[in-house]
Protein backbone atom coordinates (compact mmCIF):
# COMPACT_ATOMS: atom_id res chain seq x y z
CA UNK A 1 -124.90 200.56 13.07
CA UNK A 2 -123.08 199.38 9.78
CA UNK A 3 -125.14 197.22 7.31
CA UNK A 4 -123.89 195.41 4.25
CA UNK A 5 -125.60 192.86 2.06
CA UNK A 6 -124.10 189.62 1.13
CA UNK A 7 -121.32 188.43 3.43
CA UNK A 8 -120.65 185.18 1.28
CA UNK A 9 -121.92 181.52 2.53
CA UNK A 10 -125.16 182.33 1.80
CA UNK A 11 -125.96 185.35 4.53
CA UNK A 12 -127.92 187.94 3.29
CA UNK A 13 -127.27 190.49 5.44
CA UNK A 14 -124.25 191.62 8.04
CA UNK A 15 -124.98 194.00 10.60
CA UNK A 16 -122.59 195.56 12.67
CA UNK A 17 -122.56 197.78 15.94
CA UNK A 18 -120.10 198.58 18.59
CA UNK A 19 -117.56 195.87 17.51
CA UNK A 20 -120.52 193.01 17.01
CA UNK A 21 -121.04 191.53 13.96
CA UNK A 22 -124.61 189.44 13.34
CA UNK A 23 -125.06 186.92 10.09
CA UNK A 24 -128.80 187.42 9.16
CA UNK A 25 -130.22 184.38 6.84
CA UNK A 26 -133.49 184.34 5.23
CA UNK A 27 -135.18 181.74 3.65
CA UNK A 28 -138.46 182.42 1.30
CA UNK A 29 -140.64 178.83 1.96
CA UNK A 30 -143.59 179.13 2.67
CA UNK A 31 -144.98 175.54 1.82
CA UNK A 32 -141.50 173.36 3.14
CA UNK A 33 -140.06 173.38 7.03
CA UNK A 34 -136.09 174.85 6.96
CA UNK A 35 -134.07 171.69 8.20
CA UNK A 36 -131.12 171.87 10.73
CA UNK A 37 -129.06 171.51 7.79
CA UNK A 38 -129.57 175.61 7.14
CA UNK A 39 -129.43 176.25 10.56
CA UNK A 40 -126.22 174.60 10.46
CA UNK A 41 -124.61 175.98 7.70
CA UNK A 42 -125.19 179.53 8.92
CA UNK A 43 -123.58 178.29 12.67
CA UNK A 44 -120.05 177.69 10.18
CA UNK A 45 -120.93 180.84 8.22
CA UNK A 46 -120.39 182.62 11.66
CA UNK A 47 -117.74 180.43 13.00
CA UNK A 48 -115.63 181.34 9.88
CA UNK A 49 -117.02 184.89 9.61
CA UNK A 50 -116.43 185.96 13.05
CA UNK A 51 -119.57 186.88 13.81
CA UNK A 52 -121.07 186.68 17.27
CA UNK A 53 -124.64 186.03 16.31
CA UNK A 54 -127.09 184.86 13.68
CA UNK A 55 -130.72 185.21 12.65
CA UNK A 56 -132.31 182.47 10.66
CA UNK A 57 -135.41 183.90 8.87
CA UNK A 58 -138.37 182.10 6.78
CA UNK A 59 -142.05 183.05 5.24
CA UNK A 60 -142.38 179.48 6.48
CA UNK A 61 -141.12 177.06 9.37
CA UNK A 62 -138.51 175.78 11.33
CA UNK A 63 -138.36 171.84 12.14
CA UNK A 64 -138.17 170.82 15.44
CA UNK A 65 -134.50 169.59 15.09
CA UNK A 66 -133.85 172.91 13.67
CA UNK A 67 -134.83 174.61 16.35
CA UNK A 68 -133.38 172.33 18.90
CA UNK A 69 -129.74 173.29 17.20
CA UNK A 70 -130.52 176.87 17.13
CA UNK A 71 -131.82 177.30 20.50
CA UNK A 72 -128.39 175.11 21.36
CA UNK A 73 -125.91 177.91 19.49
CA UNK A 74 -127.50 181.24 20.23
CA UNK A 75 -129.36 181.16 16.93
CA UNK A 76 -132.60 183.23 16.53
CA UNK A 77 -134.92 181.84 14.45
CA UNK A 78 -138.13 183.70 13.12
CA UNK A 79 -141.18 181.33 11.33
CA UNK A 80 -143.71 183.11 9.23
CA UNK A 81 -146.30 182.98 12.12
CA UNK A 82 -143.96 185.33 13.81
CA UNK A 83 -143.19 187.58 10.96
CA UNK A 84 -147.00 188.20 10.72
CA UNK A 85 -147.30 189.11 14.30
CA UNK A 86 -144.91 191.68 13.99
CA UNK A 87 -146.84 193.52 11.17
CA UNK A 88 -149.86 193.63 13.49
């Protein structure tokens, strides 16, 4: 796997593996709720990128229309709530 920081259009984080490329996003709110309009512009970071999938990540929350649109276009999307879980 092939990782690289910074792909441009605000993605943080490009990984690549066996000819996929994924847009990672993250998003350090902890006190507001990331709007579709993120979620969005990472869906035309990827359309113009190439890349076949994309991670939306926050400390805080997704609204529900933001996670109506990802859900819609194959974009993962991981709250705080989840985040801690996984350090358990």
């Amino acid at each position: 796997m092939q990782v690289s920081a910074g792909a441009g259009g605000g993605v943080d984080l490009v990984l690549r593996k066996d000819g996929g490329k994924v847009y990672v996003q993250s998003k350090h709110w902890k006190t507001y709720k990331v709007r579709v309009e993120k979620v969005r512009e990472l869906l035309g970071s990827m359309v113009a990128g190439g890349a076949d999938y994309g991670v939306l990540v926050t400390t805080g929350e997704f609204t529900s229309s933001a996670k109506q649109f990802g859900s819609k276009h194959g974009i993962r999307l991981i709250d705080g709530k989840e985040l801690e879980r996984s350090e358990e």
